[in-house]
PDB file of N, CA and C in Angstrom:
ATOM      1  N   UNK A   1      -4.532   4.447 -10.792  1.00  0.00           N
ATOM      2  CA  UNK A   1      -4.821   3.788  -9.537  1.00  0.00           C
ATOM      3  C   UNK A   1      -6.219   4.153  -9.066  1.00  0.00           C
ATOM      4  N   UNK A   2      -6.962   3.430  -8.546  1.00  0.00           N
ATOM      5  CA  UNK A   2      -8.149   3.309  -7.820  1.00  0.00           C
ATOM      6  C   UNK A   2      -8.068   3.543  -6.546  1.00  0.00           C
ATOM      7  N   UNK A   3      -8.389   3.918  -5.393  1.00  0.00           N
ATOM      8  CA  UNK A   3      -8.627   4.140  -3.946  1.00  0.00           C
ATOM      9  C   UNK A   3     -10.237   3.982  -3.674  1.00  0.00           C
ATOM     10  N   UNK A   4     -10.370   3.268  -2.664  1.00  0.00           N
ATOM     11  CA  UNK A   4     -11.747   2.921  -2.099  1.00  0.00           C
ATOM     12  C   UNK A   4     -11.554   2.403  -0.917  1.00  0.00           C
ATOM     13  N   UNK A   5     -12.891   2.354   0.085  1.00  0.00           N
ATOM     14  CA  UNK A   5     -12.896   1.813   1.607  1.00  0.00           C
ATOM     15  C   UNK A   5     -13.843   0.916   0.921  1.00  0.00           C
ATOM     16  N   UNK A   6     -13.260  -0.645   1.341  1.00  0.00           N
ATOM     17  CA  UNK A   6     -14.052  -2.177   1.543  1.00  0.00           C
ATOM     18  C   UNK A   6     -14.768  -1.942   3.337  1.00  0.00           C
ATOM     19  N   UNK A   7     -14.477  -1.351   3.938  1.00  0.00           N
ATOM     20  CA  UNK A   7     -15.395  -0.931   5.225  1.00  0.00           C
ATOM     21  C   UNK A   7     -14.624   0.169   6.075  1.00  0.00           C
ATOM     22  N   UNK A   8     -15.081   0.084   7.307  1.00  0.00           N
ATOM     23  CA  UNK A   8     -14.479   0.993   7.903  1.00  0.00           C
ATOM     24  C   UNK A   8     -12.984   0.916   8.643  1.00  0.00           C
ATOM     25  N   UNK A   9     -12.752  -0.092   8.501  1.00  0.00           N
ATOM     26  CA  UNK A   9     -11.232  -0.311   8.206  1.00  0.00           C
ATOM     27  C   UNK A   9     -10.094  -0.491   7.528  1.00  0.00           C
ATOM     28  N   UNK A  10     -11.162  -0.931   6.495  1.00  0.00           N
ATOM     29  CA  UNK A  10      -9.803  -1.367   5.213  1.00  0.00           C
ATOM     30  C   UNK A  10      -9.858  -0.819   4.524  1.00  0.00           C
ATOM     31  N   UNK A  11      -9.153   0.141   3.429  1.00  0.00           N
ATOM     32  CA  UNK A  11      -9.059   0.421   2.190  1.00  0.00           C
ATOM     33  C   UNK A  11      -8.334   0.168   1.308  1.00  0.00           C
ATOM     34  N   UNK A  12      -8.716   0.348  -0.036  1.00  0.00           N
ATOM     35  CA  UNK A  12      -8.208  -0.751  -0.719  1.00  0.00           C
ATOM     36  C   UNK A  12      -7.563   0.187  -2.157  1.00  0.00           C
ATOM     37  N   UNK A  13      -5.949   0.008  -2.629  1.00  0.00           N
ATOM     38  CA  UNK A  13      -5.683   0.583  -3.532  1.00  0.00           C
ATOM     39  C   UNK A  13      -5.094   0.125  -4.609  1.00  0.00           C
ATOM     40  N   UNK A  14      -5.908  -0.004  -5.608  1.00  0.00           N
ATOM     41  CA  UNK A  14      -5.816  -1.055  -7.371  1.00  0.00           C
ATOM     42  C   UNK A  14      -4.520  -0.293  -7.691  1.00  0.00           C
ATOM     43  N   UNK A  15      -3.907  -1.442  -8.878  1.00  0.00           N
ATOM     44  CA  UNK A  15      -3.051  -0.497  -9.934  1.00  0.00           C
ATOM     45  C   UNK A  15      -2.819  -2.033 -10.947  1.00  0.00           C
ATOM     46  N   UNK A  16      -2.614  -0.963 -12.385  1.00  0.00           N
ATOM     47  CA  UNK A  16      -3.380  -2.281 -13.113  1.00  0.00           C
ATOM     48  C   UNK A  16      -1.757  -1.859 -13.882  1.00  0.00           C
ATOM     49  N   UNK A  17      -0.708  -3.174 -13.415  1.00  0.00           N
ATOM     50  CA  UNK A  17       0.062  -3.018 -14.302  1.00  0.00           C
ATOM     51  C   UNK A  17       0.433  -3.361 -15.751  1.00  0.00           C
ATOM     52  N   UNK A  18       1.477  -2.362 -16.275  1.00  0.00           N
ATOM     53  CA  UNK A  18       1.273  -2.634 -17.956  1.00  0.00           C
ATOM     54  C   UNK A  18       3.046  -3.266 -18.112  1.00  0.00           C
ATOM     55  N   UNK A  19       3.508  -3.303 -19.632  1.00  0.00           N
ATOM     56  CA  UNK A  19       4.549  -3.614 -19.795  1.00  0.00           C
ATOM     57  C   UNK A  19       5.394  -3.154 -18.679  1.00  0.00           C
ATOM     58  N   UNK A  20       5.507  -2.319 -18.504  1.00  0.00           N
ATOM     59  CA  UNK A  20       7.168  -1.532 -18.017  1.00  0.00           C
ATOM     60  C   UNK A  20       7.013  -1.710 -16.337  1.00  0.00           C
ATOM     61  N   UNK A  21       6.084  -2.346 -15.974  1.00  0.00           N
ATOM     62  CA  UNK A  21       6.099  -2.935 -14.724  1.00  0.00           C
ATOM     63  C   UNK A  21       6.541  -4.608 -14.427  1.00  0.00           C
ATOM     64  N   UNK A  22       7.008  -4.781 -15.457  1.00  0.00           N
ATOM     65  CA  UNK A  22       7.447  -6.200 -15.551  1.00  0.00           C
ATOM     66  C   UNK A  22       8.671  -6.184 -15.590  1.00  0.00           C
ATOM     67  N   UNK A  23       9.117  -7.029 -14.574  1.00  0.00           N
ATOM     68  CA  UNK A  23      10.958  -7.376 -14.456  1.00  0.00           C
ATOM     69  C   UNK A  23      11.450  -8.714 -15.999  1.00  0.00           C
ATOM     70  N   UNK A  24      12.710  -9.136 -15.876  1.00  0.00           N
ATOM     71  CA  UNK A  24      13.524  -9.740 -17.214  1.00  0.00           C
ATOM     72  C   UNK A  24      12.358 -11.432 -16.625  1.00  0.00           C
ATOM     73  N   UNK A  25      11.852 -11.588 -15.458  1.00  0.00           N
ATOM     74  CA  UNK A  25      11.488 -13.007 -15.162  1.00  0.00           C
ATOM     75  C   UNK A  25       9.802 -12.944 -15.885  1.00  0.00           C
ATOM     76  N   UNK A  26       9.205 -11.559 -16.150  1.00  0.00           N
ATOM     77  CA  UNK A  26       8.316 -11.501 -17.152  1.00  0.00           C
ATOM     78  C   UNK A  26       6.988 -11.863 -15.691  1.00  0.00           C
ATOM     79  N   UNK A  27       7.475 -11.214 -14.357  1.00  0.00           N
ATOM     80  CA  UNK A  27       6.484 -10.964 -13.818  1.00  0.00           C
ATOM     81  C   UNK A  27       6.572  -9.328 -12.922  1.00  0.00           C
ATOM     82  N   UNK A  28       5.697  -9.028 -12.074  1.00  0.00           N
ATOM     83  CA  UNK A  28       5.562  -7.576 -11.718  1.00  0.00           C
ATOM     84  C   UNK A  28       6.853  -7.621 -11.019  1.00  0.00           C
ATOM     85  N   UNK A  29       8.192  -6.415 -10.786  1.00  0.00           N
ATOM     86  CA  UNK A  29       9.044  -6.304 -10.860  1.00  0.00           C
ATOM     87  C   UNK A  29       8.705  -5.687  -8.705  1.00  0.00           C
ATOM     88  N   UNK A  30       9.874  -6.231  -8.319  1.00  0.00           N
ATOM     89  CA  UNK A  30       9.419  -5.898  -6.701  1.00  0.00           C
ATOM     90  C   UNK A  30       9.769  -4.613  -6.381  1.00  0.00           C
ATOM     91  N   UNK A  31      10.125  -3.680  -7.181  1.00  0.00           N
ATOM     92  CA  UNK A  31      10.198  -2.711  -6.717  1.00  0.00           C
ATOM     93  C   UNK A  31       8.600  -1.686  -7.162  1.00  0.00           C
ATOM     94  N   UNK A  32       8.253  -2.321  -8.295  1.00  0.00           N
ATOM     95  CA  UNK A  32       6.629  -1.647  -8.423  1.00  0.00           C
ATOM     96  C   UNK A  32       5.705  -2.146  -7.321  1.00  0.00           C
ATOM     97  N   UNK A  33       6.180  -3.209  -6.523  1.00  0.00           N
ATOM     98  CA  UNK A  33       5.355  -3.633  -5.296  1.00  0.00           C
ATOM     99  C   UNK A  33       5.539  -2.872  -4.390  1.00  0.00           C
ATOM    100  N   UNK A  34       6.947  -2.631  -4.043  1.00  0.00           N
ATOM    101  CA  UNK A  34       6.956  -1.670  -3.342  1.00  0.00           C
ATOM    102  C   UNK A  34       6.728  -0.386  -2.743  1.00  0.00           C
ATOM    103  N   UNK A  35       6.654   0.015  -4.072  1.00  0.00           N
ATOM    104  CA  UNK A  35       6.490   1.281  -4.085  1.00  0.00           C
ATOM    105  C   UNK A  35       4.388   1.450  -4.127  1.00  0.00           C
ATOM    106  N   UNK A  36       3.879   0.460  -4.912  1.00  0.00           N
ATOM    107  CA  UNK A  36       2.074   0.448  -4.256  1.00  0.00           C
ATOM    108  C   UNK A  36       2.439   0.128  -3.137  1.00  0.00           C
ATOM    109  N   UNK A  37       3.064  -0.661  -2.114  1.00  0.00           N
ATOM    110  CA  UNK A  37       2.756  -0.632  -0.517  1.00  0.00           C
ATOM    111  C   UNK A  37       2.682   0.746  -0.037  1.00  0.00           C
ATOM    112  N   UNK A  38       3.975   1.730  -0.514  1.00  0.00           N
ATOM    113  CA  UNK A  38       4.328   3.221   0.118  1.00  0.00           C
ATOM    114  C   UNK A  38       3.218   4.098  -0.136  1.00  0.00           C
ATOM    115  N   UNK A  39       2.620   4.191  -1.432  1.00  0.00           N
ATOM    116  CA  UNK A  39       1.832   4.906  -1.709  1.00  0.00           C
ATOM    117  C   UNK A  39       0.151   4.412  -1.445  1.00  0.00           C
ATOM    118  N   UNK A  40       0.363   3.337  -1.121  1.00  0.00           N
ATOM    119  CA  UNK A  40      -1.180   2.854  -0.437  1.00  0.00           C
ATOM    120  C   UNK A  40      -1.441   3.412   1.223  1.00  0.00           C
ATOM    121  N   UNK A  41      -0.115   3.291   1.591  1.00  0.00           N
ATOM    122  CA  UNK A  41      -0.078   3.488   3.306  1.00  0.00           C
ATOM    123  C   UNK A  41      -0.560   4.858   3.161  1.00  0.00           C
ATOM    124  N   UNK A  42      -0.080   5.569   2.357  1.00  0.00           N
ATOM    125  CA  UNK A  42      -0.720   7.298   2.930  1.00  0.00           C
ATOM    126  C   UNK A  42      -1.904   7.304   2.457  1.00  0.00           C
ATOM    127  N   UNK A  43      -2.460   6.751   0.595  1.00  0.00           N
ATOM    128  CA  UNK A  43      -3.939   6.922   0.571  1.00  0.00           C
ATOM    129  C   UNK A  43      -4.789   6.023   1.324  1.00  0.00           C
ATOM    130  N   UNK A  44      -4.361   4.804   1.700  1.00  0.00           N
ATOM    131  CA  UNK A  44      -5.573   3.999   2.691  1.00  0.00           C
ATOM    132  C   UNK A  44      -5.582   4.721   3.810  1.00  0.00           C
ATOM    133  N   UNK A  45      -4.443   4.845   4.564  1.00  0.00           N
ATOM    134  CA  UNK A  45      -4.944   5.512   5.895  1.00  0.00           C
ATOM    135  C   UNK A  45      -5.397   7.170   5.742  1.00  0.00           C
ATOM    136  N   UNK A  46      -5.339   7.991   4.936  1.00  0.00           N
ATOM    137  CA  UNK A  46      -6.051   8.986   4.790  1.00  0.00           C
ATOM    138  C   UNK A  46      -7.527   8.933   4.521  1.00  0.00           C
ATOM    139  N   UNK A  47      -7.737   7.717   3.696  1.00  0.00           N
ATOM    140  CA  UNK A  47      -9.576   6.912   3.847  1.00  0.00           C
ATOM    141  C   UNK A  47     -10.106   6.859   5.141  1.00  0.00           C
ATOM    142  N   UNK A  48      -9.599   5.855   5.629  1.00  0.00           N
ATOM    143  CA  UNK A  48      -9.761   5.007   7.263  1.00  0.00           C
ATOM    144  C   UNK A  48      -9.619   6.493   8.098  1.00  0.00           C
ATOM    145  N   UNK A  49      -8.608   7.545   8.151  1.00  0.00           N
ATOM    146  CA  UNK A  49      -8.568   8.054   9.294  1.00  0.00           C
ATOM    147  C   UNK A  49      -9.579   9.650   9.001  1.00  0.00           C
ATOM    148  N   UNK A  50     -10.002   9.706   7.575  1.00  0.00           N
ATOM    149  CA  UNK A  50     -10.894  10.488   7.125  1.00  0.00           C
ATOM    150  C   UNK A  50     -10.368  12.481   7.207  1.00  0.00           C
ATOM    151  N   UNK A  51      -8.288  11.967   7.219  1.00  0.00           N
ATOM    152  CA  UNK A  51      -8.010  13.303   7.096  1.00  0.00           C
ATOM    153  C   UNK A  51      -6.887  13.001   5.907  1.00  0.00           C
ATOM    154  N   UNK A  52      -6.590  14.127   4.938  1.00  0.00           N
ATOM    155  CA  UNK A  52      -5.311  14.066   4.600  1.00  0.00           C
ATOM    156  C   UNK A  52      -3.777  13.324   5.028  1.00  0.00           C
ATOM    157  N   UNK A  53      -2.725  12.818   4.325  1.00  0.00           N
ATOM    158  CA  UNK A  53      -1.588  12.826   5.282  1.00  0.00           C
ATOM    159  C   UNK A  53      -0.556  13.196   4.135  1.00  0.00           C
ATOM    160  N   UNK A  54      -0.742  14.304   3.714  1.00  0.00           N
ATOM    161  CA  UNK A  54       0.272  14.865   2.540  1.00  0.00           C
ATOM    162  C   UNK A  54       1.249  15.163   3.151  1.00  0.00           C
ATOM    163  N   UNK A  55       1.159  15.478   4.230  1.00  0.00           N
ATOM    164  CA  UNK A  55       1.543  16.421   4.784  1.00  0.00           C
ATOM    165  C   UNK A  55       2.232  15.280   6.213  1.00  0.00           C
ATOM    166  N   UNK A  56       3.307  14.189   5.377  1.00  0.00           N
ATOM    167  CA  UNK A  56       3.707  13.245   6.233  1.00  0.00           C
ATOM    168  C   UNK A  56       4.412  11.801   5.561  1.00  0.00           C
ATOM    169  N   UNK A  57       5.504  11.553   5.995  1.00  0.00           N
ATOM    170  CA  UNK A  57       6.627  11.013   5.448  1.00  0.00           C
ATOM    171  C   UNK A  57       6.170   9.570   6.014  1.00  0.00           C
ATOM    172  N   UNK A  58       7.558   8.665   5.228  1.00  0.00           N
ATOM    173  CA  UNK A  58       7.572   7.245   5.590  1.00  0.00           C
ATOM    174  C   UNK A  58       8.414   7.294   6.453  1.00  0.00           C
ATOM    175  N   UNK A  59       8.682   6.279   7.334  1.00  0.00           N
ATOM    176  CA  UNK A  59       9.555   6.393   8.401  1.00  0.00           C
ATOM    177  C   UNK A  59      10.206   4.835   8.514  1.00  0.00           C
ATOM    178  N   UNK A  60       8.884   3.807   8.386  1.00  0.00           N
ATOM    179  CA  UNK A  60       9.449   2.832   8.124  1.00  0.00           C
ATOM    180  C   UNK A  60       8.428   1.667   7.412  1.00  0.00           C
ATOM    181  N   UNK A  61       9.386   0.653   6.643  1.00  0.00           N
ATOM    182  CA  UNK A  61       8.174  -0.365   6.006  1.00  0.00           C
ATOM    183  C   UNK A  61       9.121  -1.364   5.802  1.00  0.00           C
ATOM    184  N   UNK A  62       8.328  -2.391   6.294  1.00  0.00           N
ATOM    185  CA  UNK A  62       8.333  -3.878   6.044  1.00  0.00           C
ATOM    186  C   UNK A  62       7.905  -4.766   5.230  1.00  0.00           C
ATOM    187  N   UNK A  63       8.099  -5.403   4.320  1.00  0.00           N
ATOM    188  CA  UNK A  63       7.703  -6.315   3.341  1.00  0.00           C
ATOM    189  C   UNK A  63       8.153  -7.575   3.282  1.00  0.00           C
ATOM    190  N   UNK A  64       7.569  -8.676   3.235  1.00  0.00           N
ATOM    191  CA  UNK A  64       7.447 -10.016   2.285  1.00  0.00           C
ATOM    192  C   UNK A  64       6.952 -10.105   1.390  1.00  0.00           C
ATOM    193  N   UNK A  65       7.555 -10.626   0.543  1.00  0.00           N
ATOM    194  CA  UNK A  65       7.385 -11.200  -0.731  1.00  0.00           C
ATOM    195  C   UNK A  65       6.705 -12.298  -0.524  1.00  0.00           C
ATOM    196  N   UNK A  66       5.837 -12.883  -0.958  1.00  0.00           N
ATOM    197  CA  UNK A  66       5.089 -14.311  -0.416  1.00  0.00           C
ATOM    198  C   UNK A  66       4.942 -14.990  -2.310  1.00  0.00           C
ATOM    199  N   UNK A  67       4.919 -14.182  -3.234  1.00  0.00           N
ATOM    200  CA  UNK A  67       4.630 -15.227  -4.102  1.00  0.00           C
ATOM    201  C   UNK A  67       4.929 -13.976  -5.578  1.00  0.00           C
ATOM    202  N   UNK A  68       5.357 -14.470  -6.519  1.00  0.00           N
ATOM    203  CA  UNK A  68       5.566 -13.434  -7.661  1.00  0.00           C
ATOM    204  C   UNK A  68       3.869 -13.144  -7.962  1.00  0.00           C
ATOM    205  N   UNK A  69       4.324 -11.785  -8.616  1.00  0.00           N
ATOM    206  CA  UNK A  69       2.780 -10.774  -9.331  1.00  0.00           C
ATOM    207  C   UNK A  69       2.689 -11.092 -10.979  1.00  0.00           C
ATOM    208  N   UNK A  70       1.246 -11.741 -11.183  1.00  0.00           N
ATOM    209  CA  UNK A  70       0.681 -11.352 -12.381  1.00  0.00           C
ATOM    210  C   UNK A  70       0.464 -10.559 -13.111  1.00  0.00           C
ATOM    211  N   UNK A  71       1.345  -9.901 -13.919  1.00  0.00           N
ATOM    212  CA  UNK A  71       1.386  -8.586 -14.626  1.00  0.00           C
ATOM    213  C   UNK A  71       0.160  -8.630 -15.558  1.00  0.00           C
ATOM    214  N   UNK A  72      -0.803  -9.753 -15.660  1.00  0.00           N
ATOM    215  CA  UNK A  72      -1.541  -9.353 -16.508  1.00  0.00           C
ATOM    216  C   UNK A  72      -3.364  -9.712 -15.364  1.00  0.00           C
ATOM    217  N   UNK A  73      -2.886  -9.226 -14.157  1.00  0.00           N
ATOM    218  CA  UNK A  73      -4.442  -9.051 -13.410  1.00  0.00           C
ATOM    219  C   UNK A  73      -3.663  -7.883 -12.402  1.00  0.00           C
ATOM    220  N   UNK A  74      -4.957  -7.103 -12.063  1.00  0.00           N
ATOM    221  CA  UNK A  74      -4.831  -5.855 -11.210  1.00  0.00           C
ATOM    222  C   UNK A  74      -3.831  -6.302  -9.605  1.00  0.00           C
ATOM    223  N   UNK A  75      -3.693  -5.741  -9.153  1.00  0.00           N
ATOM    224  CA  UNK A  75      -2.815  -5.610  -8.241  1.00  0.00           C
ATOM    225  C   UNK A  75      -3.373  -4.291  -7.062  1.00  0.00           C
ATOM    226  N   UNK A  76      -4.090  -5.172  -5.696  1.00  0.00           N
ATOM    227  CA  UNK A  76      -4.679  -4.243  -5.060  1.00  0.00           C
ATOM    228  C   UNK A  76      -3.875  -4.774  -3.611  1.00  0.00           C
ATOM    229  N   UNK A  77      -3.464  -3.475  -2.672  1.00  0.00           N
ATOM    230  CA  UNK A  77      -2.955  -3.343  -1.591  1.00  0.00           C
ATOM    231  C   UNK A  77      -3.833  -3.199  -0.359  1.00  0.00           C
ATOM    232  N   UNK A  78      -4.331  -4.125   0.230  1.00  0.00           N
ATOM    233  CA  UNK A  78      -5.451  -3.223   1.404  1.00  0.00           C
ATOM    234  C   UNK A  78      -4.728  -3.646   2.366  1.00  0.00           C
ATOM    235  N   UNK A  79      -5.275  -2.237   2.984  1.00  0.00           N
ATOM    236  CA  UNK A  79      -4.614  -1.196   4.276  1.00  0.00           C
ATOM    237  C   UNK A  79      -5.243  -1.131   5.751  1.00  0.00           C
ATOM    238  N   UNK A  80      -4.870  -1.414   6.763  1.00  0.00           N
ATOM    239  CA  UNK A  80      -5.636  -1.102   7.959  1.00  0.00           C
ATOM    240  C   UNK A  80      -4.764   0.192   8.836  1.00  0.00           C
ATOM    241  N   UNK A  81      -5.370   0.848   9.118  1.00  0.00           N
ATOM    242  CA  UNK A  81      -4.377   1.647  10.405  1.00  0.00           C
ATOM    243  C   UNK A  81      -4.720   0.851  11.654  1.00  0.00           C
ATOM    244  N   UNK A  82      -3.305   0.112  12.098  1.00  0.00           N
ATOM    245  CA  UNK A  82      -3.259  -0.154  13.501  1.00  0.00           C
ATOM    246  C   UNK A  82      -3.310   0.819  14.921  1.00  0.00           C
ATOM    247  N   UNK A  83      -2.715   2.158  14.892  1.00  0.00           N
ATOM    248  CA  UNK A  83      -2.714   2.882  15.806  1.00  0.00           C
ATOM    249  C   UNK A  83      -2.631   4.203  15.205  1.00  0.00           C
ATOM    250  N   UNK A  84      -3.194   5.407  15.816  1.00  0.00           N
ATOM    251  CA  UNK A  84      -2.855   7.041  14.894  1.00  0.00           C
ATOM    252  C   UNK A  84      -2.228   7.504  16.501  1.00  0.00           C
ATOM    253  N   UNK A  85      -1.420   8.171  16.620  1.00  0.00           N
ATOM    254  CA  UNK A  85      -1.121   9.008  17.372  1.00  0.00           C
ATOM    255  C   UNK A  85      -0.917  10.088  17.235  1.00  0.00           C
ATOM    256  N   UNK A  86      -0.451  11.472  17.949  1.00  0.00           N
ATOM    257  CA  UNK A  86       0.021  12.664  17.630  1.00  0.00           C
ATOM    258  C   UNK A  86       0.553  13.240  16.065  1.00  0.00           C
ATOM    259  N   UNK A  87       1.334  11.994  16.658  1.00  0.00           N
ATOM    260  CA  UNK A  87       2.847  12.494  15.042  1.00  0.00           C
ATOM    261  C   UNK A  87       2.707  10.893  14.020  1.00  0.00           C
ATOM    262  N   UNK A  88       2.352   9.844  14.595  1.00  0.00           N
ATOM    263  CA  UNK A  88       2.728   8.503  13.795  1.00  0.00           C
ATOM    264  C   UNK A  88       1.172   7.788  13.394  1.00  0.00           C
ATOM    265  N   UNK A  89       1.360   7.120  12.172  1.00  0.00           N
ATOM    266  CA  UNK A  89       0.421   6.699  12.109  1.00  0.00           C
ATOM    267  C   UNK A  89       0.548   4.992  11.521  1.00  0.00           C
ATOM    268  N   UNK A  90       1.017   3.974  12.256  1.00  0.00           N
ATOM    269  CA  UNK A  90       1.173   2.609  12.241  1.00  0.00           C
ATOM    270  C   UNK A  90       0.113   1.910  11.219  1.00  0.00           C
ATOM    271  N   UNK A  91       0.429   0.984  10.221  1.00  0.00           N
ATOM    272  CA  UNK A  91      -0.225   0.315   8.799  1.00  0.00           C
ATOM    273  C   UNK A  91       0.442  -0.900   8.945  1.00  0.00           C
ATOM    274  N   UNK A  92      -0.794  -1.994   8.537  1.00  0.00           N
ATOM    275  CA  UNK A  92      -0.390  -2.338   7.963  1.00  0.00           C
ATOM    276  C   UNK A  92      -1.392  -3.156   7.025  1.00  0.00           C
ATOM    277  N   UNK A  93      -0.666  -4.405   6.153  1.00  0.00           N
ATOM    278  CA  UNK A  93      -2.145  -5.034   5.122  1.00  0.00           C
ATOM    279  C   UNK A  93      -1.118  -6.392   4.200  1.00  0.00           C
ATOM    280  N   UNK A  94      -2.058  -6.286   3.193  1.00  0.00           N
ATOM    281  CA  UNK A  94      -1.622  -7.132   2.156  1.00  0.00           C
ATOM    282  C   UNK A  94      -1.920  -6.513   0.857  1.00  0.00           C
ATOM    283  N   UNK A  95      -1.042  -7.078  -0.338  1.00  0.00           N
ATOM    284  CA  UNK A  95      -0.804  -7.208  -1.944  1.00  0.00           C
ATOM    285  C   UNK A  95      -1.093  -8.475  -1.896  1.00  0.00           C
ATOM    286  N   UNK A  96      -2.932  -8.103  -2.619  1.00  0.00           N
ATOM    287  CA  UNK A  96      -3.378  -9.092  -3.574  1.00  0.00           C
ATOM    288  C   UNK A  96      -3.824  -9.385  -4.829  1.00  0.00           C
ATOM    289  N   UNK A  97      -3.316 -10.152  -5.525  1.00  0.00           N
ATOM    290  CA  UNK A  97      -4.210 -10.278  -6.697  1.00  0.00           C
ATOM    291  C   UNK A  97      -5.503 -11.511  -6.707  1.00  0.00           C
ATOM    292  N   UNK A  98      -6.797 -11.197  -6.449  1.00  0.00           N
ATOM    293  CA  UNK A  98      -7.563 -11.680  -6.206  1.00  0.00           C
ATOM    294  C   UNK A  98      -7.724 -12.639  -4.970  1.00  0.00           C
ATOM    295  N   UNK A  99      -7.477 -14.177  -5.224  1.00  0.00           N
ATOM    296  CA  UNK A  99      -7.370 -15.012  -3.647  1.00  0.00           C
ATOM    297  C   UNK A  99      -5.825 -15.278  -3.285  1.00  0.00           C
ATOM    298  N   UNK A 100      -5.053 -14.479  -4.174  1.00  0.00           N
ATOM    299  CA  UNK A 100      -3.452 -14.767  -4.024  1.00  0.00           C
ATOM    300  C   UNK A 100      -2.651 -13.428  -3.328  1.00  0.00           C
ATOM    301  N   UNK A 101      -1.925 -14.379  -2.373  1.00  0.00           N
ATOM    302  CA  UNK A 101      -1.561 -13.043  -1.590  1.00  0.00           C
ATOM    303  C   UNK A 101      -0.148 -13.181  -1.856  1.00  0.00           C
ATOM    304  N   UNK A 102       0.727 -12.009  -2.535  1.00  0.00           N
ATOM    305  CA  UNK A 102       1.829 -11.422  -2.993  1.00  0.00           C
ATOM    306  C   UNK A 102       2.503 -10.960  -2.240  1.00  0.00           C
ATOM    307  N   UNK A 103       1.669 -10.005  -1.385  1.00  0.00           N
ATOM    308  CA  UNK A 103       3.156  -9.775  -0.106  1.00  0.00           C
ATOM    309  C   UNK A 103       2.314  -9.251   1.385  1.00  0.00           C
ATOM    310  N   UNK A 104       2.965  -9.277   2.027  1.00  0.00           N
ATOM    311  CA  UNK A 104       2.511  -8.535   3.502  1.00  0.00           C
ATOM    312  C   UNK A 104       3.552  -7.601   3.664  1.00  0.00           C
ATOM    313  N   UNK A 105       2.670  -6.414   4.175  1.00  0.00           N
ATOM    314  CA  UNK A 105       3.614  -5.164   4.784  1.00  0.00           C
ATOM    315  C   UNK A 105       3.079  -4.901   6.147  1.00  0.00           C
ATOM    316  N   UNK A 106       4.061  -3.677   6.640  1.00  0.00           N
ATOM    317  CA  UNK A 106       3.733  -2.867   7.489  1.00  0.00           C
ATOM    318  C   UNK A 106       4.453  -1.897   7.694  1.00  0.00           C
ATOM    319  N   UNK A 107       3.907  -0.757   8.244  1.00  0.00           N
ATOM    320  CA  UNK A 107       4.769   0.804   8.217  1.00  0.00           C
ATOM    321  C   UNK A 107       4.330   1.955   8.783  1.00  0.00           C
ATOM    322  N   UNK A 108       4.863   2.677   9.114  1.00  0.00           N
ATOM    323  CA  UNK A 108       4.814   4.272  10.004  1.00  0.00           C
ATOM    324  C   UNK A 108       4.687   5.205   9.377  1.00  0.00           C
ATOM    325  N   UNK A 109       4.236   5.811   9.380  1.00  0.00           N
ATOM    326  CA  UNK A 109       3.903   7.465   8.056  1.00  0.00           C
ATOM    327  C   UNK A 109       4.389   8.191   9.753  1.00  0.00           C
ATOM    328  N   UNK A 110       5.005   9.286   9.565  1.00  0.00           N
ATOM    329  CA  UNK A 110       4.937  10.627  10.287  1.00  0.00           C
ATOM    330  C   UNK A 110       4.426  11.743   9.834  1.00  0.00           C
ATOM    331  N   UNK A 111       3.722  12.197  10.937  1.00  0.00           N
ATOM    332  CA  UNK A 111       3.096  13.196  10.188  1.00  0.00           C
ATOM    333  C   UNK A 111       4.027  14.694  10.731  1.00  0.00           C
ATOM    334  N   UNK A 112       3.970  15.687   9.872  1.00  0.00           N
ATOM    335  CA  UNK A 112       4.894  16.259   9.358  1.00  0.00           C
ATOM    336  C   UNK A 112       4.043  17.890  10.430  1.00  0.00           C
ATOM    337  N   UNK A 113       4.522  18.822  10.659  1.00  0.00           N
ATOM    338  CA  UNK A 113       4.344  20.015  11.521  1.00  0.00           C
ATOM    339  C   UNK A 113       3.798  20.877  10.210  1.00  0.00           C
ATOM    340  N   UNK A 114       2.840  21.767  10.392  1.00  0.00           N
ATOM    341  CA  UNK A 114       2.768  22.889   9.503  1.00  0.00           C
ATOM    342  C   UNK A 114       3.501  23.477   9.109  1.00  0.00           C
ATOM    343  N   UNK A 115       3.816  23.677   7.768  1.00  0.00           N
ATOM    344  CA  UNK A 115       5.132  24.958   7.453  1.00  0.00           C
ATOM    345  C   UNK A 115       5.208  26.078   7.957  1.00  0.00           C
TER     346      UNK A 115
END
């Protein structure tokens, strides 16, 4: 996977799937979508908010499906943080493959107390 900021809001996180990301319909399988939305929300907004958030859970996420994934072009998630507060940190974006948009999310990371 790739991680990068397209500006100071968005960041943007590639993943270039191979065979075993493909479901029996012989396109990207929705649970590998899913799971780049989860793992984009903590590295984009750790870009955008310019701290770590290892150290901070999912709480909640939303998805549409808007159109099946091309298993044979990259697959990038960009991310905005809508709000940071204390403990929560509100996302959301799109899964695109190039001018095709695959899904819309949105979701809450909590951030987690020092051990």
């Amino acid at each position: 996977m790739l991680v990068r900021l397209d500006d100071t809001e968005h960041a943007r996180v590639r993943m270039f799937p191979e065979m075993i990301h493909r479901n029996m319909n012989d396109v990207i399988h929705g649970g590998v979508i899913l799971s780049l939305v989860d793992v984009s929300m903590f590295a984009g907004a750790s870009l955008i908010l310019g701290s770590s958030l290892e150290r901070a859970v999912t709480v909640e996420v939303n998805n549409q499906f808007l159109t099946a994934g091309d298993p044979d072009r990259p697959l990038d998630a960009v991310v905005e943080v809508t709000k940071e507060t204390g403990r929560m940190v509100f996302t959301r974006g799109l899964v695109v493959q190039e001018d095709d948009t695959v899904a819309s999310f949105s979701g809450i990371l909590r951030k987690l107390s020092a051990a």
